[in-house]
Each structure stands twice: as C-alpha cells, then as structure tokens.
C-alpha atoms as a PDB file:
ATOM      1  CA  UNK A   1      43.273 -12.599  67.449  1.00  0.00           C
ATOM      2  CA  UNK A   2      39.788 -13.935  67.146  1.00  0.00           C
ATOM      3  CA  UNK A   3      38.372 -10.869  69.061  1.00  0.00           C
ATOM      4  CA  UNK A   4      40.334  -8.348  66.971  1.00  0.00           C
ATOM      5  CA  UNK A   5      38.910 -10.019  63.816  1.00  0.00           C
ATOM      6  CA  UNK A   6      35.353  -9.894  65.366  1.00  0.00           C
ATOM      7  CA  UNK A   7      36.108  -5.918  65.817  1.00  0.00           C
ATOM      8  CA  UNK A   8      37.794  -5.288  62.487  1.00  0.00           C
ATOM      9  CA  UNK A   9      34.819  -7.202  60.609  1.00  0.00           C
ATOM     10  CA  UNK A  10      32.375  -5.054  62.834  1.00  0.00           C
ATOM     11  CA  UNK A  11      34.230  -1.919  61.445  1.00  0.00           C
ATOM     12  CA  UNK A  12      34.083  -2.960  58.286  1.00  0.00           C
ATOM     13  CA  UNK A  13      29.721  -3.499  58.418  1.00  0.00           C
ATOM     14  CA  UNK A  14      29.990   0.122  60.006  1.00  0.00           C
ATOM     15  CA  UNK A  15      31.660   1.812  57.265  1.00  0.00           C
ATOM     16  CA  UNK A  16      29.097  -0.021  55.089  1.00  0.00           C
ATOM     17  CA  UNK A  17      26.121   1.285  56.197  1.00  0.00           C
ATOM     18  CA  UNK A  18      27.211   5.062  55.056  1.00  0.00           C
ATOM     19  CA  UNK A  19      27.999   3.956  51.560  1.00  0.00           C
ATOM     20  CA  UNK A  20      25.171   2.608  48.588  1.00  0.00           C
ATOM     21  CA  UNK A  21      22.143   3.388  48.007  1.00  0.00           C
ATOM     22  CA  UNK A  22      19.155   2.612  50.238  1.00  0.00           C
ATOM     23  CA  UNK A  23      18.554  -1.100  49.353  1.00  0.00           C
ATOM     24  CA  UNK A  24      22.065  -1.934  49.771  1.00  0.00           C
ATOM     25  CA  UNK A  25      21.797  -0.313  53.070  1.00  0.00           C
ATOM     26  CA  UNK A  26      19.185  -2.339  54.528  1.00  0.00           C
ATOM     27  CA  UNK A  27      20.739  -5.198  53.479  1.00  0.00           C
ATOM     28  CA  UNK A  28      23.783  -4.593  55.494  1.00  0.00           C
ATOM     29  CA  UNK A  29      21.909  -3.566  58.078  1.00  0.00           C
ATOM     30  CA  UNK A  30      19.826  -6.807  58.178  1.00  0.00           C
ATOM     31  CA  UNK A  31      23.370  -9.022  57.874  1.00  0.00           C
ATOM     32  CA  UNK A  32      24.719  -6.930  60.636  1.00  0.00           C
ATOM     33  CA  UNK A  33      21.830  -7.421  62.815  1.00  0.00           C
ATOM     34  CA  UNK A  34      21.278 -11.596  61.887  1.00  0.00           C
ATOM     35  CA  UNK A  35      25.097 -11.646  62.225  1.00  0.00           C
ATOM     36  CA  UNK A  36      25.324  -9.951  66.007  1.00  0.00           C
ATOM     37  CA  UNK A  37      22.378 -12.490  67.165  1.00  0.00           C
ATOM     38  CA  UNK A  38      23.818 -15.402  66.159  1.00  0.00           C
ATOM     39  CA  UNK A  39      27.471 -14.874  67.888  1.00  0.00           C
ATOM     40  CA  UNK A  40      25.788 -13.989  70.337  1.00  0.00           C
ATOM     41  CA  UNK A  41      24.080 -16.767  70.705  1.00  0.00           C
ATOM     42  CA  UNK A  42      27.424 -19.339  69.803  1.00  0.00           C
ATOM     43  CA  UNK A  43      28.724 -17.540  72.532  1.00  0.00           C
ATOM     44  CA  UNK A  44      26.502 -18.600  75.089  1.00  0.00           C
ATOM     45  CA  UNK A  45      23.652 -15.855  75.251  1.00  0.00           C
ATOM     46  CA  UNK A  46      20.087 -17.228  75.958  1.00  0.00           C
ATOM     47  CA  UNK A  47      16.961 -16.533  73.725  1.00  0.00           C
ATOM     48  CA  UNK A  48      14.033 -15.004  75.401  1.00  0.00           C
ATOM     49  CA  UNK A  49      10.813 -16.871  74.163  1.00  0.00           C
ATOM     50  CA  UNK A  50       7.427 -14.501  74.265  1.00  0.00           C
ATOM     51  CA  UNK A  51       6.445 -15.684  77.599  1.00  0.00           C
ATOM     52  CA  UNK A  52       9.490 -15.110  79.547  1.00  0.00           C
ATOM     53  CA  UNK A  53       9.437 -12.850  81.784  1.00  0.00           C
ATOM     54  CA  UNK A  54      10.673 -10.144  79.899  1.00  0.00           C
ATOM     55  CA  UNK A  55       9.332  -7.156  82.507  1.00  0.00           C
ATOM     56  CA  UNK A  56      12.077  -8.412  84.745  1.00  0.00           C
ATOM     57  CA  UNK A  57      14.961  -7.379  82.546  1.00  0.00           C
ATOM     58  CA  UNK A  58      17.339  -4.316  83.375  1.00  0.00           C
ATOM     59  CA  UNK A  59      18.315  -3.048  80.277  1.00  0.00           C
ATOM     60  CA  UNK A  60      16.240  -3.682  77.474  1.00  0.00           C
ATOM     61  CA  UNK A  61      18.379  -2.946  73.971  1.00  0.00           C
ATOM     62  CA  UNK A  62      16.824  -2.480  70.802  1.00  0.00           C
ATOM     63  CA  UNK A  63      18.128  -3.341  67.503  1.00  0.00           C
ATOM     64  CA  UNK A  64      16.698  -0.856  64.730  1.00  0.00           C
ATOM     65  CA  UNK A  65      16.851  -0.337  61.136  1.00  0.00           C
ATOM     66  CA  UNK A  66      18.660   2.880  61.366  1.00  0.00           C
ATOM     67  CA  UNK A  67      20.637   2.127  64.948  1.00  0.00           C
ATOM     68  CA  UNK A  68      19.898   0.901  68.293  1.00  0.00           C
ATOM     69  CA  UNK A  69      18.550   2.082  71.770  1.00  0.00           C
ATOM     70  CA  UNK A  70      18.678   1.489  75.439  1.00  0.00           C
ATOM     71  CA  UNK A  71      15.849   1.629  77.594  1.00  0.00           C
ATOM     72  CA  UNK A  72      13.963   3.307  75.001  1.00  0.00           C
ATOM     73  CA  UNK A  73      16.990   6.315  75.075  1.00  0.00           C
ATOM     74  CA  UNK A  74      18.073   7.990  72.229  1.00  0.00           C
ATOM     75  CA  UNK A  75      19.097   6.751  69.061  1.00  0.00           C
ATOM     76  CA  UNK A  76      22.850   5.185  68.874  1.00  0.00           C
ATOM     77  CA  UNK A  77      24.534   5.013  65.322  1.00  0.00           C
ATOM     78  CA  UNK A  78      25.720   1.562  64.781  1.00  0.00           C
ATOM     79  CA  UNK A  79      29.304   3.517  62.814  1.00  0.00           C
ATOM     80  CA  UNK A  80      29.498   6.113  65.803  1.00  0.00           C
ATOM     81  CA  UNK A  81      33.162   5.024  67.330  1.00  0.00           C
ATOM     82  CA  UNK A  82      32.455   5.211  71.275  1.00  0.00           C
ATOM     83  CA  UNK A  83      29.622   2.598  70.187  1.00  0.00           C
ATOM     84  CA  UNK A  84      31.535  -0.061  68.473  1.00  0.00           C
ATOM     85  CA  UNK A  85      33.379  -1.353  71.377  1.00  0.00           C
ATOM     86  CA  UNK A  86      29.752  -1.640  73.141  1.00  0.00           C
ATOM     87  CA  UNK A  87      28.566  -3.421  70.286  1.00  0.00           C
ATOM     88  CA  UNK A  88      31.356  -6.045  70.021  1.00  0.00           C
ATOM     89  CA  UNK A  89      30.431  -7.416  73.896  1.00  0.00           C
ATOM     90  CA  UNK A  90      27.447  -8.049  72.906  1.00  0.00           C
ATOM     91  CA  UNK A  91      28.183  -9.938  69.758  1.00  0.00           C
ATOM     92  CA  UNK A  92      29.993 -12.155  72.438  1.00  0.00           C
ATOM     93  CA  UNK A  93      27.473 -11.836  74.781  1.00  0.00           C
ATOM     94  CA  UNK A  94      29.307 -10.356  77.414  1.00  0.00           C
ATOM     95  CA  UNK A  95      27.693  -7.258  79.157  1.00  0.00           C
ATOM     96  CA  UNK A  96      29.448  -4.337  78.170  1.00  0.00           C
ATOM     97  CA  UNK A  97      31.622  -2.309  80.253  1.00  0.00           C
ATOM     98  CA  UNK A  98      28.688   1.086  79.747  1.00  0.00           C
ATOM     99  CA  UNK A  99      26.056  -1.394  82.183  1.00  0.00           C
ATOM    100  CA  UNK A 100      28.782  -2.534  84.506  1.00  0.00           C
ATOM    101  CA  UNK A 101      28.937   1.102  85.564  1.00  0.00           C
ATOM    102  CA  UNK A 102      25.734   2.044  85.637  1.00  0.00           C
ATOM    103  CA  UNK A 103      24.106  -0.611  87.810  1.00  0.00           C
ATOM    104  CA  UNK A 104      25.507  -1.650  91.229  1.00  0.00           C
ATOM    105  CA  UNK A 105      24.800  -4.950  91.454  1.00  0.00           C
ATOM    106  CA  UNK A 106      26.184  -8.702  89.958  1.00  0.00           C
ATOM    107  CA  UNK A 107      23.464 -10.053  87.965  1.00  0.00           C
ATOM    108  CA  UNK A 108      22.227  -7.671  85.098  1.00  0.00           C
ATOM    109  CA  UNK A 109      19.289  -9.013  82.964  1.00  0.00           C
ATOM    110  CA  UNK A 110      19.846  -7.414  79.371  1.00  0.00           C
ATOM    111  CA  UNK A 111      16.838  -8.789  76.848  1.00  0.00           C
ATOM    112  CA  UNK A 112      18.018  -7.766  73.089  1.00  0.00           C
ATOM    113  CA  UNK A 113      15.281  -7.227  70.863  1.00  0.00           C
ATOM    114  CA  UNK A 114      15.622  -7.352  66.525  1.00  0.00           C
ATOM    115  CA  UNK A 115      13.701  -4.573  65.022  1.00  0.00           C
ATOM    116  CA  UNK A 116      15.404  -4.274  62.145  1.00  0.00           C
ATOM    117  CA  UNK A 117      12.817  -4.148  59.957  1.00  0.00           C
ATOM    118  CA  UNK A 118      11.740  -0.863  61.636  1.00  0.00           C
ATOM    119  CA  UNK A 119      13.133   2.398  61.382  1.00  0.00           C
ATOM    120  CA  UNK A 120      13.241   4.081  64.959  1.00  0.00           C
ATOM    121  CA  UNK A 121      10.787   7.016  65.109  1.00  0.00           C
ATOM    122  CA  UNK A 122      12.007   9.962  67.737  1.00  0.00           C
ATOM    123  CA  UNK A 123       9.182   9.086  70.670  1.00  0.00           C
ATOM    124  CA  UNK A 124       7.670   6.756  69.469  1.00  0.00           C
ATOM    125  CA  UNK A 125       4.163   6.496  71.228  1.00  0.00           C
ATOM    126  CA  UNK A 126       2.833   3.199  72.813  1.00  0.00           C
ATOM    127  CA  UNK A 127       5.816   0.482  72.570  1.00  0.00           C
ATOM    128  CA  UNK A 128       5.459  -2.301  74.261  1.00  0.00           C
ATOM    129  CA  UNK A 129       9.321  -2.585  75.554  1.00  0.00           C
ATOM    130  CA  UNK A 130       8.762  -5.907  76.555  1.00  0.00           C
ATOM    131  CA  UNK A 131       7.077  -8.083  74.080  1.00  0.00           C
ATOM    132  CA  UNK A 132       8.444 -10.235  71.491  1.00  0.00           C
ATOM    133  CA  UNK A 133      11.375 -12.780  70.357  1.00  0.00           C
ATOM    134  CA  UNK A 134      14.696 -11.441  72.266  1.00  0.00           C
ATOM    135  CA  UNK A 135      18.374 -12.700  73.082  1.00  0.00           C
ATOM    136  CA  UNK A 136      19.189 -12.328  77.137  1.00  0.00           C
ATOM    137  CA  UNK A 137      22.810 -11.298  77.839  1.00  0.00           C
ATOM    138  CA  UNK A 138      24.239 -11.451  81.610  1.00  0.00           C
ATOM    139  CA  UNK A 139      27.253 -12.042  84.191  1.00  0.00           C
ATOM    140  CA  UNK A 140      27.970 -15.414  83.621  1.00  0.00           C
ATOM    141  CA  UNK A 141      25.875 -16.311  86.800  1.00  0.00           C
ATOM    142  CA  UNK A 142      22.609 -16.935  85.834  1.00  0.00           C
ATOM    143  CA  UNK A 143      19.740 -13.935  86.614  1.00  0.00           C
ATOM    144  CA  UNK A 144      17.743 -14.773  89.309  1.00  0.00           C
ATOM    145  CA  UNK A 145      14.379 -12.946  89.969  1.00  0.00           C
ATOM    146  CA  UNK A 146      13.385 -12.437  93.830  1.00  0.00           C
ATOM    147  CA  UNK A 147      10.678 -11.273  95.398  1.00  0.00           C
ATOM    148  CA  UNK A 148      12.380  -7.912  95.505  1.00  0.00           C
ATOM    149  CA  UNK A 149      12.322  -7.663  92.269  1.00  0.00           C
ATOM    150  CA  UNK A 150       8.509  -7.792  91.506  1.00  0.00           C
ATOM    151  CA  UNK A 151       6.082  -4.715  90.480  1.00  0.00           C
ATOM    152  CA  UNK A 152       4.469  -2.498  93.422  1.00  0.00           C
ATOM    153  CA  UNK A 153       1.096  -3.877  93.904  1.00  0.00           C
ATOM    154  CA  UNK A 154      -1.010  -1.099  91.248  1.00  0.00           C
ATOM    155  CA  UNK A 155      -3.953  -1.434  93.477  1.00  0.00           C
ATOM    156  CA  UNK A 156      -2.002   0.206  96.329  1.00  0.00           C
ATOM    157  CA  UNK A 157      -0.378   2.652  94.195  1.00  0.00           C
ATOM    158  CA  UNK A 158      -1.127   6.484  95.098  1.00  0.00           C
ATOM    159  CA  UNK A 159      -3.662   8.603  92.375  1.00  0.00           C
ATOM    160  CA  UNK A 160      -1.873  11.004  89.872  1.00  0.00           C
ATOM    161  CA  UNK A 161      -4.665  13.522  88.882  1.00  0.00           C
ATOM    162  CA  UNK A 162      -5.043  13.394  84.819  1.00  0.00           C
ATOM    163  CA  UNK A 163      -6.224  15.708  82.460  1.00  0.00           C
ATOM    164  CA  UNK A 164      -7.500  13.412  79.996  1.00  0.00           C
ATOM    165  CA  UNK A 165      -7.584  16.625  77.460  1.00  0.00           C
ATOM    166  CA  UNK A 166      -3.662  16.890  77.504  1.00  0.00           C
ATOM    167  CA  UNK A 167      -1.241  14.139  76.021  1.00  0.00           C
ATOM    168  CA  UNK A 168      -0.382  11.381  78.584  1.00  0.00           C
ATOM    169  CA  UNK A 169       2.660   9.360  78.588  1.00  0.00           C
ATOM    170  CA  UNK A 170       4.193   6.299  81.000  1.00  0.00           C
ATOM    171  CA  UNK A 171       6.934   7.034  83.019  1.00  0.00           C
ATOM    172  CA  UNK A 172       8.904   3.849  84.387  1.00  0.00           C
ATOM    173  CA  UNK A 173      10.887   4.075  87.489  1.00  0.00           C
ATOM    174  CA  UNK A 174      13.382   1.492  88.892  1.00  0.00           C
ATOM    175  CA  UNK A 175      13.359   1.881  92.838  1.00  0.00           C
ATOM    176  CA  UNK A 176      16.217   1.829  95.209  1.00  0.00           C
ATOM    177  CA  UNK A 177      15.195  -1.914  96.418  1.00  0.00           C
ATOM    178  CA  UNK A 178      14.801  -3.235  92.915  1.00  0.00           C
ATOM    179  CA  UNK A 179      11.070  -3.011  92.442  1.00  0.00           C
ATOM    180  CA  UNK A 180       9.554  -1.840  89.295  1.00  0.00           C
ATOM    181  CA  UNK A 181       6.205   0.713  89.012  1.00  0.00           C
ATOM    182  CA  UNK A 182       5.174   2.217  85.775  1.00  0.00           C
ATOM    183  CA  UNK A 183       2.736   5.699  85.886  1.00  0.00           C
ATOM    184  CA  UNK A 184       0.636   7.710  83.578  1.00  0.00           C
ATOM    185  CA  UNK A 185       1.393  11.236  83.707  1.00  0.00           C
ATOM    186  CA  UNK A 186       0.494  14.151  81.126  1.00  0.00           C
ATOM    187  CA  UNK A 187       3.637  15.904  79.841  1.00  0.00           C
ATOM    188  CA  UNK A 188       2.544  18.968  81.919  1.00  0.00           C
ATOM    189  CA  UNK A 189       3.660  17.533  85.172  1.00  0.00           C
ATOM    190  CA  UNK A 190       6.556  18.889  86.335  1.00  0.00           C
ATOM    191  CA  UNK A 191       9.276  16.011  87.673  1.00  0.00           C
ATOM    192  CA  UNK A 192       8.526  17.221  91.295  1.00  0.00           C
ATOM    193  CA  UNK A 193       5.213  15.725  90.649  1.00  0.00           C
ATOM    194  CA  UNK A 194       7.136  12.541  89.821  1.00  0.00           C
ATOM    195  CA  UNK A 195       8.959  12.976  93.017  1.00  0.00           C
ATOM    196  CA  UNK A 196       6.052  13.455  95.426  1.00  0.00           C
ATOM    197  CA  UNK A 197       4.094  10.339  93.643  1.00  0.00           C
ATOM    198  CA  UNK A 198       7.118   8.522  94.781  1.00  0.00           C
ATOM    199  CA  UNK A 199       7.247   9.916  98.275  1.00  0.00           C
ATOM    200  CA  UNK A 200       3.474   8.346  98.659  1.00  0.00           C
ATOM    201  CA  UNK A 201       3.854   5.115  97.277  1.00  0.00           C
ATOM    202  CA  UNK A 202       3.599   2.156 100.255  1.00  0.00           C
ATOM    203  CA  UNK A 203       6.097   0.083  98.569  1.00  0.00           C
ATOM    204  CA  UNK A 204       9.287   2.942  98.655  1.00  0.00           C
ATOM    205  CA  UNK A 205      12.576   1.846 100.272  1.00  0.00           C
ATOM    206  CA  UNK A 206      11.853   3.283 103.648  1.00  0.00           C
ATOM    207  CA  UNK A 207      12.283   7.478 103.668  1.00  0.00           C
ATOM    208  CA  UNK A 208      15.411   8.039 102.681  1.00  0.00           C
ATOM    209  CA  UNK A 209      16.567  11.070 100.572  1.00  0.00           C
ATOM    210  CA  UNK A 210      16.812  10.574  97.227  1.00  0.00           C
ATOM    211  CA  UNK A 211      17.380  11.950  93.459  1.00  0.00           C
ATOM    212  CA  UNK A 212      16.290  10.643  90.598  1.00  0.00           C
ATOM    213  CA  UNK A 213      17.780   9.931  87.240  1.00  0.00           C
ATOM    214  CA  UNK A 214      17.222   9.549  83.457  1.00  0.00           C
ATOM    215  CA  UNK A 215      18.602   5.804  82.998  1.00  0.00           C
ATOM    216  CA  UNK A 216      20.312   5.602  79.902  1.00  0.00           C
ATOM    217  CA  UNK A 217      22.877   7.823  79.671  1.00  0.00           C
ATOM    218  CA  UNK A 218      22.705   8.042  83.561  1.00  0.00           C
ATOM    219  CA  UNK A 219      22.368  11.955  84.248  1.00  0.00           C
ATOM    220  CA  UNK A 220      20.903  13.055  87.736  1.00  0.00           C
ATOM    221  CA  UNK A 221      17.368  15.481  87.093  1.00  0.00           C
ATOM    222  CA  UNK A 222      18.424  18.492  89.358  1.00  0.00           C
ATOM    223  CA  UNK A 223      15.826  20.636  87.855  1.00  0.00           C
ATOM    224  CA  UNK A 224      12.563  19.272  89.103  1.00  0.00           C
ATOM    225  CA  UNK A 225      10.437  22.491  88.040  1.00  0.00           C
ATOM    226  CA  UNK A 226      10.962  21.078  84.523  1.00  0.00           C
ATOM    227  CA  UNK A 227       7.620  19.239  82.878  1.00  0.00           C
ATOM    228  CA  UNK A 228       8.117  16.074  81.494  1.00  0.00           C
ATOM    229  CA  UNK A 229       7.706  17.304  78.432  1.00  0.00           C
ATOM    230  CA  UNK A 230      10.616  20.492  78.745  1.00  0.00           C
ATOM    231  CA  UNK A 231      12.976  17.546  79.916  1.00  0.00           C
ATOM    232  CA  UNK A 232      11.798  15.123  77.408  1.00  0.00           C
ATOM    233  CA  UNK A 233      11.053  12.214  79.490  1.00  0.00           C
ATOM    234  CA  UNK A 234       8.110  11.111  78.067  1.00  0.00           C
ATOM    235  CA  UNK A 235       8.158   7.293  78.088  1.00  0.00           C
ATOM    236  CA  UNK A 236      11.364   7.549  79.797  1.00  0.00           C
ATOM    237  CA  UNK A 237      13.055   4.856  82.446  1.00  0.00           C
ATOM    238  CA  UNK A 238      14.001   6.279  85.389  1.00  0.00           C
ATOM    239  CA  UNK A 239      16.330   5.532  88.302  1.00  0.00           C
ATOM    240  CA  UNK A 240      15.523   6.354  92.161  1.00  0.00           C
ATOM    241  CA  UNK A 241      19.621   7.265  93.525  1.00  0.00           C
ATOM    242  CA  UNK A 242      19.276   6.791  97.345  1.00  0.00           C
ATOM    243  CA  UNK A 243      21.583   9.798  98.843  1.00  0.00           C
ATOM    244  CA  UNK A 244      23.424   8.884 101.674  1.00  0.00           C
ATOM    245  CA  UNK A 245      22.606  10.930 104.858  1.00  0.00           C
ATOM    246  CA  UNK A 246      25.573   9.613 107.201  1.00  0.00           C
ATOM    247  CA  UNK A 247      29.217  10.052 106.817  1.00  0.00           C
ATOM    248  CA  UNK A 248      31.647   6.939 107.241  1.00  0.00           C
ATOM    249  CA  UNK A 249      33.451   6.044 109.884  1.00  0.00           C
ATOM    250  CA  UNK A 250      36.553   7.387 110.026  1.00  0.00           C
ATOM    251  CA  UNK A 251      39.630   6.150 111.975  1.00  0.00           C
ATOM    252  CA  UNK A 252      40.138   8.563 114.793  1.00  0.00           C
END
C-alpha cells in the first residue's frame, strides 16, 4: 500500500504541473523535485559530494525545471505516463527497470543531479555533466570502480583533424570493456569518422566488429554517412555494441 500511495501522490504532482499559472508551476515543480530527493535518500540512496568521482557514473539523470534527462538525451515530461513508473524507482532509489535493460552488467552507477532552478534548453552548449551536488542510485551492491573502468590515456589518443571555423562539439563514447574517452569533433563529421577514430584508438577492446549506439533511448546508428549534426548527436553519449562473429555451440 505504501508504494501505491507513493505512485498515486506522484500522479497527483503530475497533473499539477499542467494546471496554474507559471508561479504556481514552479512551485510544484520545486516540491516535486525536493520531495523525490529526499525519499530517495530515506530510502537508502547515497549523496554525491563535488569531489566524488562523478565521471565514473553510468547514467547521469538530470532533474530540470520543465522535465528531466538522461545522459544529456532528450527532454522527458515529468506527467508523460510511460515516465511515471520510471520516476517512482527512483523516489525509492531503486534503479528502474528502463537501465536494467539497457546495460549488461550488475552494478549501475546512476548520479541524480537537481536543476530545477533551470529550464532545459534543446542542446545546450558546454555542460559540465558531471559537476555539482548529486544523489547516487544503484543495485543494492555497492559500485565499485576498477581499473577497467578508467579514461583512455588522452595523450595516446589518435588526432581528429578540426576545422576550428565550423562549430565543434564533444562526443562521449562508452567502450565495450568499460572505459570512457570523450572527443571533439565539428558537426560536419560524418559518424564513420566517429567509427574510424575508434578503430585507431590503442585502448579499444581488441578488433572486434562492432556498431555503435545513441545511449539513451538505446537505438543502433546504421547510417554512418550521416554528420553529427544530420543525426543530432552533438554532445551525445554513445555506446560501442560488440557484434558477435561466432555462432554458439549447438548440440549435434
């Protein structure tokens, strides 16, 4: 009963933010945001301080004035119905069922960030995604950071020609092993350029096939002759999908 009244209460803030004027609307915003941090935190979720080691963390959701994102993705509407349910584990601090599916692993670092007093701006140039007071959701198993898990040496990173003339942007790509690079590119480059800066890194996951992906929603880039900017990646998080190249054994 004391979940249903968590959800019915979270409906209820929903409807809310479509009715009243604009001051009224912040408000509940504000209590909707102050409210989700704190049972999340009664219910066992961990605050990131400023010096934790926030470039570590999977998923990084962010809690604006006007709805929240993932991974710097598109705008979610706190009302919108298939996001409700998502919202509700994490007012519990559970990791909802959306992350269970996309990553493959146990441990899932999720850093939740308030920036409710900020209205989310469609790309938004130079965010740091990783700065500032958050609340860290997981498994119930503690997140443990390994080697694996540490940013590519940039010194022995491959060159991306720039044109310093066009508009640049930072594309961040998880790897197949875990490790984390970040890249300028200009929005002319075309995601095959993407690819092949992959393909010449030292630090890739041996030389297996692979496709990449936009992270949040999780939808494979088939069309590499796009630019960055005709797919609209630009400060986009991206996923390396190793393709498997045998088939399994089958009982004769």
């Amino acid at each position: 009963m004391r979940e249903a009244d968590k959800l019915d209460n979270m409906k209820s803030q929903d409807r809310g933010f479509r009715s009243g004027g604009r001051g009224s609307e912040r408000k509940r915003c504000d209590s909707f945001v102050n409210s989700l941090f704190e049972e999340a935190e009664n219910a066992g979720a961990l605050i990131a301080s400023p010096e934790d080691e926030d470039s570590n963390a999977d998923v990084i959701i962010k809690m604006w004035k006007n709805g929240f994102t993932i991974n710097d993705g598109y705008l979610r509407d706190y009302s919108g119905a298939e996001n409700r349910q998502f919202m509700d584990s994490v007012r519990k601090g559970e990791l909802p069922e959306e992350l269970q599916k996309t990553f493959d692993k146990e441990e899932i670092a999720v850093n939740v960030e308030d920036r409710k007093n900020e209205e989310y701006l469609l790309r938004k140039p130079n965010i740091d995604a990783f700065s500032g007071l958050g609340h860290r959701l997981g498994s119930a198993a503690p997140k443990v950071i390994t080697k694996d898990m540490e940013t590519c040496n940039e010194q022995s990173l491959p060159s991306v020609d720039l044109n310093e003339l066009e508009p640049l942007t930072n594309i961040k790509v998880w790897l197949a092993d875990g490790k984390r690079i970040v890249q300028k590119f200009n929005t002319s480059h075309r995601i095959s350029d993407v690819r092949d800066f992959l393909e010449r890194i030292p630090c890739k996951p041996g030389n297996a096939p692979f496709t990449l992906a936009t992270s949040f929603p999780l939808h494979d880039l088939l069309d590499e002759s796009l630019t960055i900017q005709e797919a609209e990646l630009q400060n986009s998080v991206l996923v390396q999908k190793l393709q498997r190249t045998t088939e399994p054994f089958r009982n004769s």
